[in-house]
Protein backbone atom coordinates (compact mmCIF):
# COMPACT_ATOMS: atom_id res chain seq x y z
CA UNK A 1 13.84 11.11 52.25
CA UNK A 2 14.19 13.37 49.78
CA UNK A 3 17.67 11.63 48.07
CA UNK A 4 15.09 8.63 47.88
CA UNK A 5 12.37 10.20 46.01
CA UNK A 6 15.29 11.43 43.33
CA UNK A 7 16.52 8.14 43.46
CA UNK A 8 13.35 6.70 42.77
CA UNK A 9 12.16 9.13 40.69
CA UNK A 10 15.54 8.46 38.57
CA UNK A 11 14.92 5.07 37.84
CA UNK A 12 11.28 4.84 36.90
CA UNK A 13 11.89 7.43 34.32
CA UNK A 14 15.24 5.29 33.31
CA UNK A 15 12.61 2.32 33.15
CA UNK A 16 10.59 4.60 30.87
CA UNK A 17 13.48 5.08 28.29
CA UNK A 18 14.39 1.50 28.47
CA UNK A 19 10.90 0.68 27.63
CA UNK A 20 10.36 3.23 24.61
CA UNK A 21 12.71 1.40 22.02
CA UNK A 22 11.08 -1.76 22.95
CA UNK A 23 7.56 -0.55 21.97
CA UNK A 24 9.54 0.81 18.58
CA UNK A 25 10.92 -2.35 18.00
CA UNK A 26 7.51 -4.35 18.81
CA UNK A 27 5.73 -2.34 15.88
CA UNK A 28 8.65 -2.42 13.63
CA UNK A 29 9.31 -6.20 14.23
CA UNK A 30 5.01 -6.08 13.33
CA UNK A 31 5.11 -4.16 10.59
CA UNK A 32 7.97 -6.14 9.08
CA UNK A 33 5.83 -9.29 9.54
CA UNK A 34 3.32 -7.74 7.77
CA UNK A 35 4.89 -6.67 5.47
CA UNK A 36 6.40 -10.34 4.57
CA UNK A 37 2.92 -11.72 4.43
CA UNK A 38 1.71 -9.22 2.08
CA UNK A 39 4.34 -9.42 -0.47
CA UNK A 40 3.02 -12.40 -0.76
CA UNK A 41 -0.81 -11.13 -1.53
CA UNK A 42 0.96 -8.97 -4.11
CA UNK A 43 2.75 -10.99 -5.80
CA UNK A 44 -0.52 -13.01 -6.10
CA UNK A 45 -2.12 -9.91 -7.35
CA UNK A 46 0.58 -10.01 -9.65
CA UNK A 47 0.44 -13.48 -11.18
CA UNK A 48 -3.57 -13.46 -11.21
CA UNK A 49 -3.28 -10.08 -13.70
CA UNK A 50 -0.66 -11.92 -15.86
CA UNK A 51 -2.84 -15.28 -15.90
CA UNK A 52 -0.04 -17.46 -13.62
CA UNK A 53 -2.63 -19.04 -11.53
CA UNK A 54 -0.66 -21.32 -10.77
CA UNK A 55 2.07 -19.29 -8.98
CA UNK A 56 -0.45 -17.36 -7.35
CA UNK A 57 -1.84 -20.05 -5.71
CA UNK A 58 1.82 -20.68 -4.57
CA UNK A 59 1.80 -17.50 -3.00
CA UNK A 60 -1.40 -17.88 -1.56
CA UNK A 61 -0.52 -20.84 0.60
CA UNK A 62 2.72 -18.67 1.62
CA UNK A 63 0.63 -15.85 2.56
CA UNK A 64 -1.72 -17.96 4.51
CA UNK A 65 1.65 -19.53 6.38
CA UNK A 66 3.33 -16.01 7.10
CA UNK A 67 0.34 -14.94 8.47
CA UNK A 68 -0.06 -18.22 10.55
CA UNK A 69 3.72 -17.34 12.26
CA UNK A 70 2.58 -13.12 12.54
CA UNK A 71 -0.76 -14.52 14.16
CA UNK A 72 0.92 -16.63 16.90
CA UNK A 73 3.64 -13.50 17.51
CA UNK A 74 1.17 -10.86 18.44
CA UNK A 75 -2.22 -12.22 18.43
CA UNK A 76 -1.69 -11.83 22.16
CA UNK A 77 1.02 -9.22 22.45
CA UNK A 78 0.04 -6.39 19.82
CA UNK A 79 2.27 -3.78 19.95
CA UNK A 80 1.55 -0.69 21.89
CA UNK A 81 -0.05 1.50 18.92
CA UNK A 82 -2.39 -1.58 17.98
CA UNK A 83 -3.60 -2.45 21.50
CA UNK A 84 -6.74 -0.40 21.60
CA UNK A 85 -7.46 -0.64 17.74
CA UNK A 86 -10.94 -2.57 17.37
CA UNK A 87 -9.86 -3.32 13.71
CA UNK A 88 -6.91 -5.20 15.21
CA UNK A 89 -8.23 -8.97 15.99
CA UNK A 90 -10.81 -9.02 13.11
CA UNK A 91 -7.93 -8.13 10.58
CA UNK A 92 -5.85 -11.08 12.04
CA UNK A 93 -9.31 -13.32 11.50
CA UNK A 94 -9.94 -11.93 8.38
CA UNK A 95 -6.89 -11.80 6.19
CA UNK A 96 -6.65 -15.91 6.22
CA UNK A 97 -9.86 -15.89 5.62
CA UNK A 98 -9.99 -13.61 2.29
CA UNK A 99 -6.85 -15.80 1.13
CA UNK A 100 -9.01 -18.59 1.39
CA UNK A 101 -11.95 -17.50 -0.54
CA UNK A 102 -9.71 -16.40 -3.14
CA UNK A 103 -8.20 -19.42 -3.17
CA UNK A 104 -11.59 -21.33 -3.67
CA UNK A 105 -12.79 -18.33 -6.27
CA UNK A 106 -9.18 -19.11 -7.89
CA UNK A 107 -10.04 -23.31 -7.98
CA UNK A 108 -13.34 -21.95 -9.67
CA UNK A 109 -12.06 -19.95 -12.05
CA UNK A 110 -13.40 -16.66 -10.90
CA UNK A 111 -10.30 -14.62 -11.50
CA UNK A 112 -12.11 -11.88 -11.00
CA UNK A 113 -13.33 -12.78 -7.46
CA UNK A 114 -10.11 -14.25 -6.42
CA UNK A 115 -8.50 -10.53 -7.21
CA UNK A 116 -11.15 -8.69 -5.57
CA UNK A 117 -10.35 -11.11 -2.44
CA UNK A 118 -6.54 -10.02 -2.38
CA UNK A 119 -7.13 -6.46 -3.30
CA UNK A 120 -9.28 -6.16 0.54
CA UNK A 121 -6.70 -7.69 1.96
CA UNK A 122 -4.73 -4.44 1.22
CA UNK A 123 -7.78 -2.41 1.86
CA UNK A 124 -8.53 -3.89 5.28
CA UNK A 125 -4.61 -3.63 6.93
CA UNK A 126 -4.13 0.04 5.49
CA UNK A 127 -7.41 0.66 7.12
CA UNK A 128 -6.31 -1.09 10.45
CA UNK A 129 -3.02 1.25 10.48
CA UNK A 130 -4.66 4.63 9.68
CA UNK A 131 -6.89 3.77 12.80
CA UNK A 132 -4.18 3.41 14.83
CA UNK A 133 -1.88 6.39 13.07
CA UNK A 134 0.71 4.10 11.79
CA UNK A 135 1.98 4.72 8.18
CA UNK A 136 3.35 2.53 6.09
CA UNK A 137 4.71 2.95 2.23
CA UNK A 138 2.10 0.11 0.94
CA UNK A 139 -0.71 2.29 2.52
CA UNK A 140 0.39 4.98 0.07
CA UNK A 141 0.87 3.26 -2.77
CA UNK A 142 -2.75 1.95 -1.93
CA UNK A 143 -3.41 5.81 -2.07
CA UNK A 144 -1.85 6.50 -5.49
CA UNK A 145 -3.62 3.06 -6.83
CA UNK A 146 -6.66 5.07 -6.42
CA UNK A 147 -5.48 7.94 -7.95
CA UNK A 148 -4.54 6.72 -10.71
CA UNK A 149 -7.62 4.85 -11.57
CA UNK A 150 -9.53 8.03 -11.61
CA UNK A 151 -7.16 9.37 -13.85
CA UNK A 152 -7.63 5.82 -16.19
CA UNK A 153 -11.23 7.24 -16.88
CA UNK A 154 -9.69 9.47 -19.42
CA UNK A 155 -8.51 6.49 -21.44
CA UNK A 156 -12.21 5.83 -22.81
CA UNK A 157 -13.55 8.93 -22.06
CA UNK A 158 -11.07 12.44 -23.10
CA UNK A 159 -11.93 15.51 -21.53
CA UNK A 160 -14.38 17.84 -23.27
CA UNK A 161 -12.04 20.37 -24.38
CA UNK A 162 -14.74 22.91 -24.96
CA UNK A 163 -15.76 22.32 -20.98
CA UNK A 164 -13.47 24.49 -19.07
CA UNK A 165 -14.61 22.42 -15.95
CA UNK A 166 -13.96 18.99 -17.66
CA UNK A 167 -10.37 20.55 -18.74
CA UNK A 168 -9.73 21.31 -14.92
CA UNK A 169 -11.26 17.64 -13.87
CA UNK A 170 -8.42 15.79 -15.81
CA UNK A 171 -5.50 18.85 -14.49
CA UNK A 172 -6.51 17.92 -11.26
CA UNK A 173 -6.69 14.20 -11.20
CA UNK A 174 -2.95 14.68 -12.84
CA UNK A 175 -2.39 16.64 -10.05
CA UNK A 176 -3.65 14.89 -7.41
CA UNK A 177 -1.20 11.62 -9.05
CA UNK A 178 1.91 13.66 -8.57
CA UNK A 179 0.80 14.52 -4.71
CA UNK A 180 0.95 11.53 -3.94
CA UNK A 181 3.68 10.51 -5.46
CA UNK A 182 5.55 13.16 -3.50
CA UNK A 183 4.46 11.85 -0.73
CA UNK A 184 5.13 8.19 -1.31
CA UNK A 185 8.54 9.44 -1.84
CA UNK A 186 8.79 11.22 1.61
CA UNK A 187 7.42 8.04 3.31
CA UNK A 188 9.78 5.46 1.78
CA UNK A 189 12.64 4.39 3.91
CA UNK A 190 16.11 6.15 2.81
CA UNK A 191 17.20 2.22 1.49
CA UNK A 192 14.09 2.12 -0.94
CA UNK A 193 13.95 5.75 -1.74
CA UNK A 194 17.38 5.93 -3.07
CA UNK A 195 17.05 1.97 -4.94
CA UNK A 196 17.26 2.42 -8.35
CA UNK A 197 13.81 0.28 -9.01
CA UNK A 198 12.22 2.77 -6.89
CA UNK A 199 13.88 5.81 -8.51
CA UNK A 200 12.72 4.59 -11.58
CA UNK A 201 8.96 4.26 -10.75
CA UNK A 202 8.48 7.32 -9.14
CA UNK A 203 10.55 9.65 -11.53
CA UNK A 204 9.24 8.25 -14.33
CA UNK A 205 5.85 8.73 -12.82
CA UNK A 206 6.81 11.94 -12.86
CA UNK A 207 7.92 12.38 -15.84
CA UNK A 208 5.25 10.81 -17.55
CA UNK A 209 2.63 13.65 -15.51
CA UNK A 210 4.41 16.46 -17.17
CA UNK A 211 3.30 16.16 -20.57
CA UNK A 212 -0.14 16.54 -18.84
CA UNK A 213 0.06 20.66 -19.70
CA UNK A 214 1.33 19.38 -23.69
CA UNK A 215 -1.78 17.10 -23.66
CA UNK A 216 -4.16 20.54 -22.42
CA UNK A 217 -2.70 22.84 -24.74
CA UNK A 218 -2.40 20.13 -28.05
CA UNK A 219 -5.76 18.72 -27.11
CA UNK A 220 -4.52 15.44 -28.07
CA UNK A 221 -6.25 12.18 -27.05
CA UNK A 222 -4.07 10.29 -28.68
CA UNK A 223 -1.11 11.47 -26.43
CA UNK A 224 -3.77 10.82 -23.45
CA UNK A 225 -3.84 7.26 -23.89
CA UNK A 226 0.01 6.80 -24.48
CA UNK A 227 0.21 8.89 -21.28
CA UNK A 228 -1.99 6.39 -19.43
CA UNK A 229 -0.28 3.21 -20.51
CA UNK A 230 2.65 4.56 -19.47
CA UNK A 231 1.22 5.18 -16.04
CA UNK A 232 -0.30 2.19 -15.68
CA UNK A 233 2.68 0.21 -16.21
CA UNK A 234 4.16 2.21 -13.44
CA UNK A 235 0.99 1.77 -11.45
CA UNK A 236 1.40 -2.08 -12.02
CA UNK A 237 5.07 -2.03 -11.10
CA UNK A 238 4.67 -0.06 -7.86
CA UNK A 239 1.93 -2.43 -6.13
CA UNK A 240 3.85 -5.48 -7.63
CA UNK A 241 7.09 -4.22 -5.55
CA UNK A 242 5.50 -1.90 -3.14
CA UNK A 243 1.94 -2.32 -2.24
C-alpha cells in the first residue's frame, strides 16, 4: 500500500512539472500575440504623428486582423495568469473596437481622436497585465511615456530658479525619467537589451539626463529645451519600436 501511495504520489507531482512549462508557454505564446497586434497600433501611432494616414490605416486593418487570430486562440483558453482577470474578455471586446473608432475618427479627419483611440489601446492591455502581475517591456515604456511628458512641461514653462521647490520639481521629474529607464532596461529580454537600436535609446536617454545638474547650476533654459527635444526624439523612437 504504501509503494502505491509513492508511486502515485510520484506521478501526480511528475504531472505537475509537465504541466508548469505548458502554462509558461501558454502566456508566452499570448504575450507574443499581443505583442504582434500591437506593433501594429504603434506603428499607427507612428504614421498618424508623421501625417501618413494612409499607412496607418494600413496598420489599422492589420491590427484589427492580428487581433481577430489572438481572439479565436485564447478567447476560450486564456492562459493560467489571465483566467481570473475581469479585465480579460472586455480587453479582447474592446481593443477591435477602439481600432475601429479610430479608424472612423481617422476617415473624419480627427487625427486627434483617432490617436487618442490607439493610445487606450496601450493603456487598457498594460492595465489588463498589471492586474494579473504580468510584465511586459511595452508596459514600461508606457511608464516612461508618462514620465517624460511631465518632464515636457519644462519646455514652455522653466523652473523658477529663485524657487528652491520648483528647482527640486524639475531634479526630480529628471530623476524619476532615468528610474525608469533603469528599469526598462532590467525588463527587456537579453536579445533587445543588448540590440544596438535599443542600446542607443536608452543610453542616449541617459546621456541626454545628465546635463540635467549643468542645466541647475547654468540656469539655462535654453539648454532645457535642447535637452527636451532630444528626449523626445528618444521618447518617439522607444514607443515607435517598443511600446
Amino acid at each position: 500500500m504504501r509503494l502505491w501511495l509513492i508511486g502515485r504520489a510520484a506521478a501526480v507531482l511528475a504531472l505537475l512539472v509537465l504541466a508548469m512549462p505548458a502554462a509558461a508557454d501558454d502566456l508566452a505564446d499570448f504575450n507574443a500575440a499581443v505583442e504582434q497586434a500591437a506593433s501594429h497600433n504603434r506603428v499607427a501611432l507612428g504614421y498618424l504623428r508623421t501625417g501618413n494616414l494612409d499607412l496607418a490605416s494600413v496598420e489599422l486593418g492589420r491590427l484589427r486582423d492580428s487581433w481577430t487570430d489572438l481572439t479565436q486562440r485564447f478567447s476560450q483558453t486564456p492562459p493560467p495568469q489571465l483566467q481570473s482577470n475581469p479585465l480579460f474578455a472586455q480587453t479582447l471586446a474592446d481593443v477591435p473596437a477602439r481600432a475601429s473608432s479610430a479608424e472612423t475618427f481617422l476617415n473624419a479627419g480627427s487625427i486627434d481622436e483617432a490617436r487618442h483611440a490607439l493610445q487606450a489601446i496601450r493603456e487598457e492591455l498594460s492595465a489588463m497585465r498589471k492586474r494579473s502581475g504580468i510584465v511586459v517591456l511595452a508596459d514600461c515604456v508606457l511608464d516612461a511615456n508618462a514620465a517624460m511628458a511631465d518632464f515636457f512641461v519644462y519646455d514652455e514653462t522653466p523652473p523658477d530658479w529663485a524657487i528652491p521647490s520648483s528647482v527640486a520639481d524639475f531634479s526630480g521629474h529628471a530623476d524619476a525619467i532615468a528610474s525608469v529607464m533603469r528599469r526598462c532596461d532590467s525588463i527587456a529580454s537579453p536579445d533587445v537589451r543588448e540590440s544596438p537600436e535599443f542600446r542607443r535609446l536608452i543610453d542616449g536617454t541617459m546621456a541626454s539626463l545628465a546635463f540635467v545638474p549643468k542645466a541647475v547650476e547654468t540656469r539655462d533654459n535654453d539648454l532645457i529645451h535642447r535637452l527636451i527635444d532630444e528626449l523626445r526624439a528618444f521618447d518617439n523612437l522607444l514607443t515607435f519600436r517598443y511600446g
